[in-house]
N, C-alpha and C. Protein backbone atom coordinates (compact mmCIF):
# COMPACT_ATOMS: atom_id res chain seq x y z
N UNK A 1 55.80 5.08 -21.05
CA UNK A 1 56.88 5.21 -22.02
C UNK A 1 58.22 4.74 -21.44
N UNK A 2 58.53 5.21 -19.89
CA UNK A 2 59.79 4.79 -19.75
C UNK A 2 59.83 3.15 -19.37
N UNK A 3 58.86 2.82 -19.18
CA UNK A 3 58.72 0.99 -19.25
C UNK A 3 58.86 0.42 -20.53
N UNK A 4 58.53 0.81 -21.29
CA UNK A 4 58.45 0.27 -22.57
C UNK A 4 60.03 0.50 -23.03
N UNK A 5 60.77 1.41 -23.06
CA UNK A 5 61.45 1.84 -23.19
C UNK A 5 62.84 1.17 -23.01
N UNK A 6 62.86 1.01 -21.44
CA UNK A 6 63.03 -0.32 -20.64
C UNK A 6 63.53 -1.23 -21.22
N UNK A 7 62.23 -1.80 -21.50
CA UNK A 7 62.13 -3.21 -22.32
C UNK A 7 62.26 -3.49 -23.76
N UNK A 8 62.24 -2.43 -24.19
CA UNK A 8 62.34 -2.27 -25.59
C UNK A 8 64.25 -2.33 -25.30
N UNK A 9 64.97 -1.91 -25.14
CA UNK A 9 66.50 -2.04 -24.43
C UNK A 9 67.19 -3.64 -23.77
N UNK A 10 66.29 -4.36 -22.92
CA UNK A 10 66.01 -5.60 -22.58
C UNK A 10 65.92 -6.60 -23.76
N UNK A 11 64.62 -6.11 -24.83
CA UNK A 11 64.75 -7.16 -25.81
C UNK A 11 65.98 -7.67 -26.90
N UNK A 12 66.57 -5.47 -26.79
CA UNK A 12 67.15 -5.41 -27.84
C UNK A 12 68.98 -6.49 -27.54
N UNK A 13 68.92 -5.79 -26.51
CA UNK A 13 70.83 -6.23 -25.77
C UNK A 13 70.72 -7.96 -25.11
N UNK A 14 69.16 -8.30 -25.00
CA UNK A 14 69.58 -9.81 -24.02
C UNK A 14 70.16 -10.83 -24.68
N UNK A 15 70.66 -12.07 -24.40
CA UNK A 15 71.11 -12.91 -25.54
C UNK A 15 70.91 -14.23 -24.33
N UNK A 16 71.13 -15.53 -24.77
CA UNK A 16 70.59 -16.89 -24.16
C UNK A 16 71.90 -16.87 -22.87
N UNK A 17 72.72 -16.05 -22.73
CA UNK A 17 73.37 -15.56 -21.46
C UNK A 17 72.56 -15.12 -20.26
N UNK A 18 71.81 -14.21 -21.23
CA UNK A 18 71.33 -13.09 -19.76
C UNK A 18 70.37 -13.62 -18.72
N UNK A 19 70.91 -13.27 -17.50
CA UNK A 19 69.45 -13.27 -16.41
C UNK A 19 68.59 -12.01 -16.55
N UNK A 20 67.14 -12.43 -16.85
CA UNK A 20 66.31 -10.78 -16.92
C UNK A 20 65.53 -11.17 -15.87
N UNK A 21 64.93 -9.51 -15.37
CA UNK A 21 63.99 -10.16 -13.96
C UNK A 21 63.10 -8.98 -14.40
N UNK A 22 61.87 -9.29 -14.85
CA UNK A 22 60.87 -8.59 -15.39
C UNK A 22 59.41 -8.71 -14.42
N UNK A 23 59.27 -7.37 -14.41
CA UNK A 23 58.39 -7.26 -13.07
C UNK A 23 57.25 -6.48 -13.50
N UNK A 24 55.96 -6.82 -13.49
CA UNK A 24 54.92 -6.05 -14.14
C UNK A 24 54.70 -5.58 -15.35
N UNK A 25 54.70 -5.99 -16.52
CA UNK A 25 55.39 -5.69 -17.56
C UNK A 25 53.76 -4.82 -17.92
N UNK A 26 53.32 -4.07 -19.02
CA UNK A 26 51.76 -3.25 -18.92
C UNK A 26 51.50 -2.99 -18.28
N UNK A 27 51.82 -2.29 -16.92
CA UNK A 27 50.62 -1.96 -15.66
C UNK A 27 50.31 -0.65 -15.59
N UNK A 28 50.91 -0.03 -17.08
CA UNK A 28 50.81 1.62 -17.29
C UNK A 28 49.60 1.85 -18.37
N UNK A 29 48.91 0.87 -18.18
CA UNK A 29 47.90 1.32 -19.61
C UNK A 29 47.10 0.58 -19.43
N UNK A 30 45.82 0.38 -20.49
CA UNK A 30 44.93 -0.81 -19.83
C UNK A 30 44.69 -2.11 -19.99
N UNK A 31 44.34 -2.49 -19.43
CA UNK A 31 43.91 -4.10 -18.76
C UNK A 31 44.27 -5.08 -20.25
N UNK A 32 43.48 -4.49 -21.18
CA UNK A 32 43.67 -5.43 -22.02
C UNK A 32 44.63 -4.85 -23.14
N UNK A 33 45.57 -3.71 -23.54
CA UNK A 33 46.81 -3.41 -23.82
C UNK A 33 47.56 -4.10 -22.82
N UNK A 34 47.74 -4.19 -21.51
CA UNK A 34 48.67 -4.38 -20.70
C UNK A 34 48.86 -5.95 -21.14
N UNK A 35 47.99 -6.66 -20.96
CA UNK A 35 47.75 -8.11 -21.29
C UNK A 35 48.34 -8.32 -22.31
N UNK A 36 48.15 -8.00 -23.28
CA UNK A 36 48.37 -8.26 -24.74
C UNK A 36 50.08 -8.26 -24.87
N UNK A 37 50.51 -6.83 -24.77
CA UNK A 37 52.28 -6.57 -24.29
C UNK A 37 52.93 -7.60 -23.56
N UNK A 38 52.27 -8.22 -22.09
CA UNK A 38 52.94 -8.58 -21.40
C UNK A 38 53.28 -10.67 -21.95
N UNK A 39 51.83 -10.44 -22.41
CA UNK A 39 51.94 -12.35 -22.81
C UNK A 39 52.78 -12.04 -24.30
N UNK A 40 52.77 -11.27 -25.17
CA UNK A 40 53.90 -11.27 -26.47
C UNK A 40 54.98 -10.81 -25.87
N UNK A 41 55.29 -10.37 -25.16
CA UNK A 41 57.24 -9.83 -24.29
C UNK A 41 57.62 -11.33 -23.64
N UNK A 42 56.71 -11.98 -22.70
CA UNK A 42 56.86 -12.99 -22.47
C UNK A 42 56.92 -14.47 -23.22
N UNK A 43 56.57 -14.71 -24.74
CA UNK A 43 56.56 -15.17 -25.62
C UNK A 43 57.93 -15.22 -26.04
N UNK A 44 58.24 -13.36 -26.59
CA UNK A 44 59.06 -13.57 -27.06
C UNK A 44 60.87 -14.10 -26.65
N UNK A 45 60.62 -13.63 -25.26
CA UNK A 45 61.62 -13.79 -24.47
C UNK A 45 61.89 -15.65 -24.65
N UNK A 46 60.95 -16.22 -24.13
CA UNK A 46 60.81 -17.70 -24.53
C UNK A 46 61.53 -18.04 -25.71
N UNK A 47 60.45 -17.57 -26.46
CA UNK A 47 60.59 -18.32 -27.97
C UNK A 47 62.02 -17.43 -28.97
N UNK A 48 62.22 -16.58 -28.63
CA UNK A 48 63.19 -16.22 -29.59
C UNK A 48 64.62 -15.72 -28.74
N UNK A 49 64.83 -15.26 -27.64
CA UNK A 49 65.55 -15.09 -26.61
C UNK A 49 66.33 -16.30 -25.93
N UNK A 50 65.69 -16.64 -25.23
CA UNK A 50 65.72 -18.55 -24.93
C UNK A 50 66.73 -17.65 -23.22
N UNK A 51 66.31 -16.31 -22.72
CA UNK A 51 67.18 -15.87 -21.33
C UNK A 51 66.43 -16.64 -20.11
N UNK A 52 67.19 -16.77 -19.37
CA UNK A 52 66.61 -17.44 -17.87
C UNK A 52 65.88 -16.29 -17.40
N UNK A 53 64.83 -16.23 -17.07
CA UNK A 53 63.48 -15.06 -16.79
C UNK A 53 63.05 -15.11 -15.56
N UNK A 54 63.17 -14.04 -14.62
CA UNK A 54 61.79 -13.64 -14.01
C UNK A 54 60.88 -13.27 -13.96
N UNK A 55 59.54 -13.32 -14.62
CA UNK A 55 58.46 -12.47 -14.96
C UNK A 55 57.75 -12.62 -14.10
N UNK A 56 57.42 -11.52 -13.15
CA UNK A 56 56.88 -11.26 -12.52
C UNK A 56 54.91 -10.63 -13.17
N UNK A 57 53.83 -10.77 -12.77
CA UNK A 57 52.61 -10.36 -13.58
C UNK A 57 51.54 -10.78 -12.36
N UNK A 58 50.40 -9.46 -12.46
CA UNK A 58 49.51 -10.12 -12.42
C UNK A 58 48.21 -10.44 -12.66
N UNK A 59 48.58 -10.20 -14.10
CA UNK A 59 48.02 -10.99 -15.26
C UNK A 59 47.48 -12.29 -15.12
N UNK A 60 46.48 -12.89 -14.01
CA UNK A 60 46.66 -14.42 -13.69
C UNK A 60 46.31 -15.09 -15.02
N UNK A 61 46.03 -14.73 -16.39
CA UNK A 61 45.79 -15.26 -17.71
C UNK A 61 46.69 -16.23 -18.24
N UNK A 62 48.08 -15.34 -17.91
CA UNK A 62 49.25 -15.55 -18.29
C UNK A 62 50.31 -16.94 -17.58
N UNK A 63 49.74 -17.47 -16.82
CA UNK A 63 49.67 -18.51 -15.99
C UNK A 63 49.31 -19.82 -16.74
N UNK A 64 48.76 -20.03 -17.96
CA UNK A 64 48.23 -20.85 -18.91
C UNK A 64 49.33 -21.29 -19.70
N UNK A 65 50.18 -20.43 -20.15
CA UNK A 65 51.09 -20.06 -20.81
C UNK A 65 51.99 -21.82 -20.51
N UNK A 66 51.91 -21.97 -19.29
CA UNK A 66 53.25 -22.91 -19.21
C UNK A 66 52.57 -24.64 -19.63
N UNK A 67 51.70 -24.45 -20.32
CA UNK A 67 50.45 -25.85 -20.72
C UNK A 67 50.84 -25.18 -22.22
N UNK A 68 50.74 -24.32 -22.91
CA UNK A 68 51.31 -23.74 -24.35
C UNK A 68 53.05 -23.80 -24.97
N UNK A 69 53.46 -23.15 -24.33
CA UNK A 69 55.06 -23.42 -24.40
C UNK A 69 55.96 -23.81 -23.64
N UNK A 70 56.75 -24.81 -24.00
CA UNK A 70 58.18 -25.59 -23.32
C UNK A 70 58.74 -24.20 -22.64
N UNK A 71 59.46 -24.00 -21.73
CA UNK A 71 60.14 -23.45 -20.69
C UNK A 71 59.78 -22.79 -20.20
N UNK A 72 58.49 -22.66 -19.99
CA UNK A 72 57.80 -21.65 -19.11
C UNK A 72 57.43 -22.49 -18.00
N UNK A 73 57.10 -21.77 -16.50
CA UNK A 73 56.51 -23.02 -15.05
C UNK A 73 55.99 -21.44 -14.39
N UNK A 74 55.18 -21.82 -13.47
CA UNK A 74 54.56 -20.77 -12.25
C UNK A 74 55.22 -21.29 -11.32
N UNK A 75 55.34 -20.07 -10.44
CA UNK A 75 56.42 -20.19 -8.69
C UNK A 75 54.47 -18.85 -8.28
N UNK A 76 55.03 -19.28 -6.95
CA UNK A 76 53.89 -18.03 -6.24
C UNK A 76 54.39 -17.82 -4.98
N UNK A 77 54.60 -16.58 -4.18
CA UNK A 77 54.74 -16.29 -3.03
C UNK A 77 54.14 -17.27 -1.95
N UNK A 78 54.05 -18.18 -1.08
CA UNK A 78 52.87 -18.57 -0.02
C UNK A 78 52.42 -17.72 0.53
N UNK A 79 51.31 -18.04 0.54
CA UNK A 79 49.82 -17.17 1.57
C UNK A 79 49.13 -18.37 2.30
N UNK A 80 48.79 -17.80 3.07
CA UNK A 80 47.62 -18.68 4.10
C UNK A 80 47.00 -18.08 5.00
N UNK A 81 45.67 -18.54 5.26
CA UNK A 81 44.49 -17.80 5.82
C UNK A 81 44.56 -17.73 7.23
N UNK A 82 44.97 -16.82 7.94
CA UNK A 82 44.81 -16.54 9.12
C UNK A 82 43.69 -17.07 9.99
N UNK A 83 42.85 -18.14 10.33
CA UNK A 83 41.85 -18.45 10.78
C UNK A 83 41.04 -17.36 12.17
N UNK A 84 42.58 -17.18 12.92
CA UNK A 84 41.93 -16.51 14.37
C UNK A 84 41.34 -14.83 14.03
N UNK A 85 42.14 -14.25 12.74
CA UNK A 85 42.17 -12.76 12.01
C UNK A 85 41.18 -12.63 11.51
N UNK A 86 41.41 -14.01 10.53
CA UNK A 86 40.41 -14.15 8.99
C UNK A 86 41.38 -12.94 8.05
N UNK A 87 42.46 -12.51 7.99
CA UNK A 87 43.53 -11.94 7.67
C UNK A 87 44.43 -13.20 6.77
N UNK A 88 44.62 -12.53 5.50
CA UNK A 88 45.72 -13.18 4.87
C UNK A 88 47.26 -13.45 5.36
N UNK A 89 47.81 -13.82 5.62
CA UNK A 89 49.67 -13.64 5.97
C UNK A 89 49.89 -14.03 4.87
N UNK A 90 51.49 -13.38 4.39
CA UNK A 90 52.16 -13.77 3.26
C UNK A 90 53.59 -14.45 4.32
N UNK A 91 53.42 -15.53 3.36
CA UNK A 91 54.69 -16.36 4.12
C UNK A 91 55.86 -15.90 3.27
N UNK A 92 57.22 -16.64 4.05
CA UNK A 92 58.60 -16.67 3.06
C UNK A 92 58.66 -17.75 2.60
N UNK A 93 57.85 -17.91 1.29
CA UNK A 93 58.35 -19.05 0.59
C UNK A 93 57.41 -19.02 -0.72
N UNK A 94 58.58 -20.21 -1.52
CA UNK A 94 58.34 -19.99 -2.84
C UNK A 94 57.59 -21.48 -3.16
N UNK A 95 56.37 -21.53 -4.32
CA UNK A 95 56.10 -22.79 -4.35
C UNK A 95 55.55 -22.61 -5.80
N UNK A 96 55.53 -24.48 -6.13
CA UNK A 96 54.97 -24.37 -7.51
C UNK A 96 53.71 -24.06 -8.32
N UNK A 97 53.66 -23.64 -9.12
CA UNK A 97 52.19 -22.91 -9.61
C UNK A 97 51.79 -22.20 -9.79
N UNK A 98 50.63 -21.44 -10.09
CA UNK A 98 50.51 -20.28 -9.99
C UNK A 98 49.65 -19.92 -8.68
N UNK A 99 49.51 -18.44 -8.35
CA UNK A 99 48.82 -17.97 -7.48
C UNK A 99 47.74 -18.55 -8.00
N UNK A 100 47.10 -18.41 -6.35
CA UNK A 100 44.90 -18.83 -6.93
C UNK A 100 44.47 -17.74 -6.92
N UNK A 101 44.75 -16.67 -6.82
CA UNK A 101 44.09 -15.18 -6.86
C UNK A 101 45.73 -13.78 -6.17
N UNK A 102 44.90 -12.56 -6.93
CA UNK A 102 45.69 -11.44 -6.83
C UNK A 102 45.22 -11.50 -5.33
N UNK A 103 45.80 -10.19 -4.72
CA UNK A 103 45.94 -9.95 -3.17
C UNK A 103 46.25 -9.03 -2.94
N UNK A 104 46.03 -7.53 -4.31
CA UNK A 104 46.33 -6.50 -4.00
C UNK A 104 45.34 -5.62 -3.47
N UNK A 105 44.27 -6.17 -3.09
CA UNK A 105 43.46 -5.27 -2.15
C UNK A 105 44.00 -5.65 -0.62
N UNK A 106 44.54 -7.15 -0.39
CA UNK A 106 45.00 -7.43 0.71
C UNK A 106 46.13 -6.97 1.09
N UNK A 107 47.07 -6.67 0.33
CA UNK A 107 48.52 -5.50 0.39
C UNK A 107 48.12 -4.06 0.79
N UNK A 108 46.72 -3.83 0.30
CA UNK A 108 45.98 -2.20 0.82
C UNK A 108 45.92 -1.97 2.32
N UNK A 109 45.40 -3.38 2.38
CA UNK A 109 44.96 -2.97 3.95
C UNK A 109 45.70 -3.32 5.26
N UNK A 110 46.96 -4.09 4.50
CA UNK A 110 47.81 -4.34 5.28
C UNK A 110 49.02 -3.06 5.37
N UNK A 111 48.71 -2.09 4.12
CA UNK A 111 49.55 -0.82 4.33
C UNK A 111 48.52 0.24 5.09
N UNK A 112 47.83 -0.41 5.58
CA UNK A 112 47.12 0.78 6.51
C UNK A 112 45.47 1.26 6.02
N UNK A 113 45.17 1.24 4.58
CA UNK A 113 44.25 2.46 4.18
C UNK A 113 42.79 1.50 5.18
N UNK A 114 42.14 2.96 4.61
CA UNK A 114 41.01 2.97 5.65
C UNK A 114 40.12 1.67 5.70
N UNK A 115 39.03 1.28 6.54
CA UNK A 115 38.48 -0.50 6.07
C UNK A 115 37.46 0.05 5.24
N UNK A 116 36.77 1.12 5.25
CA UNK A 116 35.89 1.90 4.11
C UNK A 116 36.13 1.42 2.77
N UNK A 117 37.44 2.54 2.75
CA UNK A 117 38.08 2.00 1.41
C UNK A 117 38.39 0.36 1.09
N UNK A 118 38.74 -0.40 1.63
CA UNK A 118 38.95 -2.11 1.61
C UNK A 118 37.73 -2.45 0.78
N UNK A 119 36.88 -2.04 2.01
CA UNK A 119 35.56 -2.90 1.89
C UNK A 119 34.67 -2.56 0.46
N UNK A 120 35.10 -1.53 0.40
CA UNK A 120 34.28 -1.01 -1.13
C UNK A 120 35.53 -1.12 -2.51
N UNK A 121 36.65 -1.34 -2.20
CA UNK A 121 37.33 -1.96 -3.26
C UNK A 121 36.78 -3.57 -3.60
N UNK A 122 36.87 -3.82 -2.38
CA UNK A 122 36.36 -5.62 -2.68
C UNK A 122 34.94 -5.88 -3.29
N UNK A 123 33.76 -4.11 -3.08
CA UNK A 123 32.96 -4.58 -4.12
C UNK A 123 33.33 -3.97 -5.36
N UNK A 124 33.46 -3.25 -5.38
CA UNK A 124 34.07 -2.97 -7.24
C UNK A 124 34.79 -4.16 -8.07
N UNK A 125 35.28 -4.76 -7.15
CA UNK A 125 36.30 -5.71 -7.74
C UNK A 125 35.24 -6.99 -7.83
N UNK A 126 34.67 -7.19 -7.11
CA UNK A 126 33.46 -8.28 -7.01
C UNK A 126 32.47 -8.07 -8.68
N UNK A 127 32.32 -6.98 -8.52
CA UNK A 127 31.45 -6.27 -10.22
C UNK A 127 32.17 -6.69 -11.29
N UNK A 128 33.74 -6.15 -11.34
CA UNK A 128 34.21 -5.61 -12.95
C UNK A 128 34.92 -7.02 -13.29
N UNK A 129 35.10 -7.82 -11.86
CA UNK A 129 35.37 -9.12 -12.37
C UNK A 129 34.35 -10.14 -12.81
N UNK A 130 33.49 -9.61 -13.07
CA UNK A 130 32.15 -10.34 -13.69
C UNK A 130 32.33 -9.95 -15.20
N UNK A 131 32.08 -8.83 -15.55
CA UNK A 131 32.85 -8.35 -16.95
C UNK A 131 33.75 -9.03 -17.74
N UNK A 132 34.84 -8.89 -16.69
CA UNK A 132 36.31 -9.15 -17.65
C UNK A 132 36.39 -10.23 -17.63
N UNK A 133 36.64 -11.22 -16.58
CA UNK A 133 36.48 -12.54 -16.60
C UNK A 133 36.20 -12.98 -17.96
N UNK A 134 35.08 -12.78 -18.52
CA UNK A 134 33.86 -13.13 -19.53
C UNK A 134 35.20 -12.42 -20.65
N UNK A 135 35.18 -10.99 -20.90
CA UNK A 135 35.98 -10.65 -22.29
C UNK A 135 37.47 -11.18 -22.50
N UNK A 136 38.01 -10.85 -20.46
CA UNK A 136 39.76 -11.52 -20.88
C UNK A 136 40.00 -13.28 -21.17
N UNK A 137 38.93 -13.76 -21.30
CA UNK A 137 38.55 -15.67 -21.52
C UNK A 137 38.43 -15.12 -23.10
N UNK A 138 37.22 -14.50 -23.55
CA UNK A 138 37.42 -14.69 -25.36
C UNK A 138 38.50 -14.14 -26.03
N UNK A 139 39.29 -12.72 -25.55
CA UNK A 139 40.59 -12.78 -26.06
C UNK A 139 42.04 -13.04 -26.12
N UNK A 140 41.88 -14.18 -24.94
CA UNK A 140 43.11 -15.11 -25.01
C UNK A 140 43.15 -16.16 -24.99
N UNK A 141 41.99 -17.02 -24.81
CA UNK A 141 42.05 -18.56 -25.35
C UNK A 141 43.10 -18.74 -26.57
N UNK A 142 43.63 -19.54 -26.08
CA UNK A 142 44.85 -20.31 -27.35
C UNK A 142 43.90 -20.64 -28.48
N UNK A 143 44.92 -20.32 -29.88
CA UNK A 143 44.17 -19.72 -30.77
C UNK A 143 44.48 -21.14 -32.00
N UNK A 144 43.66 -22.46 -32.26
CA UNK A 144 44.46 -23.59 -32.90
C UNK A 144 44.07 -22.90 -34.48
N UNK A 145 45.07 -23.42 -34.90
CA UNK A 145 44.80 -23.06 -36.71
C UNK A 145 43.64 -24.22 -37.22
N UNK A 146 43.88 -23.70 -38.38
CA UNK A 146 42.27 -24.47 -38.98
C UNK A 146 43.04 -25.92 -39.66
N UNK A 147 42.73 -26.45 -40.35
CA UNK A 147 42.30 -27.36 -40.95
C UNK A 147 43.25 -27.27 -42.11
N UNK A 148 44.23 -28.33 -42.79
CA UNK A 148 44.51 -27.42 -44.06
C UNK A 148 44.82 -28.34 -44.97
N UNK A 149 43.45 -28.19 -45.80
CA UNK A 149 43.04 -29.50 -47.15
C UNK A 149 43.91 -29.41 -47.69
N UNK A 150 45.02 -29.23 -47.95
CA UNK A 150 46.42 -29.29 -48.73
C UNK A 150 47.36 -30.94 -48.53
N UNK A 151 46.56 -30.77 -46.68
CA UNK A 151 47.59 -32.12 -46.05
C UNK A 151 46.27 -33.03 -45.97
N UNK A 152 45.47 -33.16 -46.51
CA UNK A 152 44.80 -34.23 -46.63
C UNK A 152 43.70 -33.90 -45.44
N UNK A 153 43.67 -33.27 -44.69
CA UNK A 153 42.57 -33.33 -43.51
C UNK A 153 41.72 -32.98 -43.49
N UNK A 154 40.01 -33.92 -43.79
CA UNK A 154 38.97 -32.82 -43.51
C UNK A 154 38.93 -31.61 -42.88
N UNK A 155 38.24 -30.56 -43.55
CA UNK A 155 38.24 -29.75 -42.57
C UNK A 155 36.99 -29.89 -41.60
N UNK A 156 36.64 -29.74 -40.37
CA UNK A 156 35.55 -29.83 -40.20
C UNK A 156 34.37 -28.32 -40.26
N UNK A 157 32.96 -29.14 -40.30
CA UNK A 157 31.99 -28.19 -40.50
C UNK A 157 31.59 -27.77 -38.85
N UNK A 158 31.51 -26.53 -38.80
CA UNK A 158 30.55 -26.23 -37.91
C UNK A 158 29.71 -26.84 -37.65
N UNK A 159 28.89 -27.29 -36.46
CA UNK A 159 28.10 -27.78 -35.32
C UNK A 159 26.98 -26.49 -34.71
N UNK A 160 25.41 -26.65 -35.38
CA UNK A 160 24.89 -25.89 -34.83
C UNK A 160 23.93 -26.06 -33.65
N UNK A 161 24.26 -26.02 -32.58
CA UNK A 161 23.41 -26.27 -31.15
C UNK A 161 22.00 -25.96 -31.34
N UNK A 162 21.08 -26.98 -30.81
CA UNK A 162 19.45 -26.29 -30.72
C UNK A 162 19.19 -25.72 -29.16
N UNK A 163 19.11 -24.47 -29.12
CA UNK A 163 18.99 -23.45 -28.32
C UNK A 163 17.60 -23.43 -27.51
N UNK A 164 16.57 -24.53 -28.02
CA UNK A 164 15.37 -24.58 -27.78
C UNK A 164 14.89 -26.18 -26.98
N UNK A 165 15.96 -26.89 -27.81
CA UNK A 165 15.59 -28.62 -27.22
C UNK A 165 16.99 -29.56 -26.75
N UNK A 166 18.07 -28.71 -26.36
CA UNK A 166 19.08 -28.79 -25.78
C UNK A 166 18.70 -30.30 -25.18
N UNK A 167 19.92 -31.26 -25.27
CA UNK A 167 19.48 -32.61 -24.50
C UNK A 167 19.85 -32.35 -22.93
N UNK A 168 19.32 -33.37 -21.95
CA UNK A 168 19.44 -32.97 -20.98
C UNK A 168 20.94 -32.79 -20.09
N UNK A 169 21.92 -34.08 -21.10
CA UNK A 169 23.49 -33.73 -20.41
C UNK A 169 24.00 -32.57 -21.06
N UNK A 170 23.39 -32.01 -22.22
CA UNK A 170 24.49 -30.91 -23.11
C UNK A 170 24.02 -29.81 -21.75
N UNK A 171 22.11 -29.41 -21.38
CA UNK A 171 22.32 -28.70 -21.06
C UNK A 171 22.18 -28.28 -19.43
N UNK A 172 22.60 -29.37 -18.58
CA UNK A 172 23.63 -29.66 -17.59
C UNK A 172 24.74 -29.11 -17.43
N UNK A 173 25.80 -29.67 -18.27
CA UNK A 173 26.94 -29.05 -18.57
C UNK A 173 26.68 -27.91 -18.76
N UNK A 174 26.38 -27.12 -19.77
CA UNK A 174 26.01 -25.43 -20.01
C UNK A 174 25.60 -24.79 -18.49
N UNK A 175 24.87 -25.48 -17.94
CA UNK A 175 24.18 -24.53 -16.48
C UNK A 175 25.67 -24.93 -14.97
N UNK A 176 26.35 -25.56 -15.41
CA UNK A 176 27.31 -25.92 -14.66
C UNK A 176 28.36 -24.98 -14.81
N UNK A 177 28.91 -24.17 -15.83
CA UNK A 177 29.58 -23.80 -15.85
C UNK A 177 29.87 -22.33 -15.54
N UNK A 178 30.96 -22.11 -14.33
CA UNK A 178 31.11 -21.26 -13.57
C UNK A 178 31.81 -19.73 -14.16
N UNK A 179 30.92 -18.96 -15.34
CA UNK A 179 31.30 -18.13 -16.02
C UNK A 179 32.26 -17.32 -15.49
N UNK A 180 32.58 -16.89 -13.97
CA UNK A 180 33.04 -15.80 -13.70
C UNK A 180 34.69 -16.50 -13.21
N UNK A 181 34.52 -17.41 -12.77
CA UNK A 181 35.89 -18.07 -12.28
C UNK A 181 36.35 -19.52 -13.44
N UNK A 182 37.23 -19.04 -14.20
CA UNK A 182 37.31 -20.07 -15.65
C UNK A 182 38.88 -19.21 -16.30
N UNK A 183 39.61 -20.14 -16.34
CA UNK A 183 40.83 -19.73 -17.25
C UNK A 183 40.53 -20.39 -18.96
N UNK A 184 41.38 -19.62 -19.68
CA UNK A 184 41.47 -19.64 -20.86
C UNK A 184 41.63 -20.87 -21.27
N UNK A 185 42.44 -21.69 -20.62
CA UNK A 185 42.49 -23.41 -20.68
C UNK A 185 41.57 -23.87 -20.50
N UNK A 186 40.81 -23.78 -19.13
CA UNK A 186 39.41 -24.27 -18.90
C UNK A 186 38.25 -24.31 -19.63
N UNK A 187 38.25 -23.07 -20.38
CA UNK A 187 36.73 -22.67 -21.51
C UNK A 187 37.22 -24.11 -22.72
N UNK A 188 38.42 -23.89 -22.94
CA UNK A 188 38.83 -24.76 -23.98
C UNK A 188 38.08 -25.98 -24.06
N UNK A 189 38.64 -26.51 -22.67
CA UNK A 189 38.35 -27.86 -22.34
C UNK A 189 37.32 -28.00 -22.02
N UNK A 190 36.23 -26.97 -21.33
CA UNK A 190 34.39 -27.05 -21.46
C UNK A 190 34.22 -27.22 -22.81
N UNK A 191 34.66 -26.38 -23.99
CA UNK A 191 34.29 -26.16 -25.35
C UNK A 191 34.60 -27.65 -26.03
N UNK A 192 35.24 -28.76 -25.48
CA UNK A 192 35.53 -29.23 -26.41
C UNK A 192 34.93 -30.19 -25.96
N UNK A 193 34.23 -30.26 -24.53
CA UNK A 193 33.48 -31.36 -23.91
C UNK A 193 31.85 -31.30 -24.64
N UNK A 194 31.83 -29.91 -24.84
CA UNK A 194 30.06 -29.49 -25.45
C UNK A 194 30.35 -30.50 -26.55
N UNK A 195 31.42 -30.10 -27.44
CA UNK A 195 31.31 -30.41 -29.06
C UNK A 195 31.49 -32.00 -28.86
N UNK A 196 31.50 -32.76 -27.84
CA UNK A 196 31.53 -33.97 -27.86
C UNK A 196 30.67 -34.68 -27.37
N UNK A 197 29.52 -33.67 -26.70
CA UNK A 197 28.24 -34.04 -26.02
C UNK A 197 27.30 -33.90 -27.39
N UNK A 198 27.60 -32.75 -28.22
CA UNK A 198 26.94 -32.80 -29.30
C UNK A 198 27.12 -33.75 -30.82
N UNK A 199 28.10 -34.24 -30.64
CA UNK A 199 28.50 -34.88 -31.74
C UNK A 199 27.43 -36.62 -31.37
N UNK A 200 27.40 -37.00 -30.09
CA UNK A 200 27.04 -38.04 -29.11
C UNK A 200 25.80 -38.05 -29.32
C-alpha cells in the first residue's frame, strides 16, 4: 500500500519537467500483479507523462518495451565472471541494454547467507523458471489488433497446423525452440516464422 501510494502521488504531481527515479515498482505482491503494474506505470509515464525516468525492475519482460515504444532504452549495471572464483563481480559501470539475467541469488551469497541456502535457491529457481517463463511469454507478448474490414483489409483466416504430418522444416523449427529461455519479442518472431513455414 505504501508503494502504491507512492506512486499513485508520482503519477499524480509529475509533469514533462520532472526527474522520477522509480525503483522496483510491484515487488509487494505477485509476480504477475507486480508485472502487470509495473509495465502500465511504465507506459504510462512514457506515453502520457513524457518525465525523464529511472525505472529501475526486475521484471526482465519489461526490457522488450524499448522495440514497442519511442523513448524507452535499457542501461544494466556490468557484471563479469570471475574465472579464478567462478564468482560473479559487479563492476562500476553502466552499459547499453538490458541485463542477460537477474543476480539476486548472487547478491545472497555475496551478503553472506549460508551455501546450503544458495545452492537450493538456485534449484527452486531452476524449477519455477520452467513454469513462468512459459505463462509470463503468453501474458505479455505485444498484443497487434485485428484486421479492420472497414479500411479495406482482408482479414485473415486462421491457419490450422497438422499435428500428425508436420513437414520436416515446420517441425525442426518447433523442436528448436528453446521454451524456457525466450522473450516476449522472440515467441513473436518464432510465431511468425511458423506461419510462414506454413503458408510455404
Amino acid at each position: 500500500m505504501v508503494e502504491m501510494m507512492e506512486t499513485s502521488s508520482i503519477l499524480k504531481n509529475a509533469t514533462k519537467k520532472s526527474l522520477l527515479i522509480v525503483d522496483e515498482i510491484g515487488r509487494g505482491t505477485s509476480t504477475f500483479d507486480g508485472l502487470s503494474l509495473a509495465w502500465s506505470i511504465l507506459e504510462y509515464i512514457n506515453m502520457k507523462l513524457g518525465a525523464r525516468t529511472l525505472f529501475a525492475t526486475h521484471y526482465h519482460e519489461l526490457t522488450d518495451l524499448d522495440s514497442i515504444h519511442e523513448g524507452i532504452f535499457n542501461l544494466n549495471v556490468g557484471v563479469k565472471h570471475d574465472e579464478k572464483t567462478g564468482n560473479m563481480v559487479f563492476l562500476h559501470e553502466i552499459n547499453e541494454g538490458p541485463a542477460s539475467k537477474s543476480y539476486g541469488i548472487e547478491v545472497a551469497r555475496l551478503a553472506g547467507l549460508p551455501t546450503d541456502v544458495v545452492d537450493r535457491a538456485k534449484e527452486i529457481l531452476f524449477e519455477l523458471e520452467k513454469t513462468e517463463n512459459d505463462e509470463v511469454s503468453r501474458v505479455t507478448r505485444p498484443v497487434k489488433s485485428a484486421s479492420d474490414p472497414k479500411n479495406g483489409k482482408k482479414e485473415e483466416k486462421p491457419v490450422q497446423l497438422s499435428l500428425f504430418f508436420p513437414n520436416d522444416e515446420l517441425a525442426d523449427a518447433v523442436k528448436n525452440i528453446d521454451l524456457y529461455n525466450i522473450t516476449p519479442l522472440e515467441a513473436m518472431n518464432i510465431l511468425a516464422h511458423l506461419k510462414d513455414l506454413v503458408r510455404n
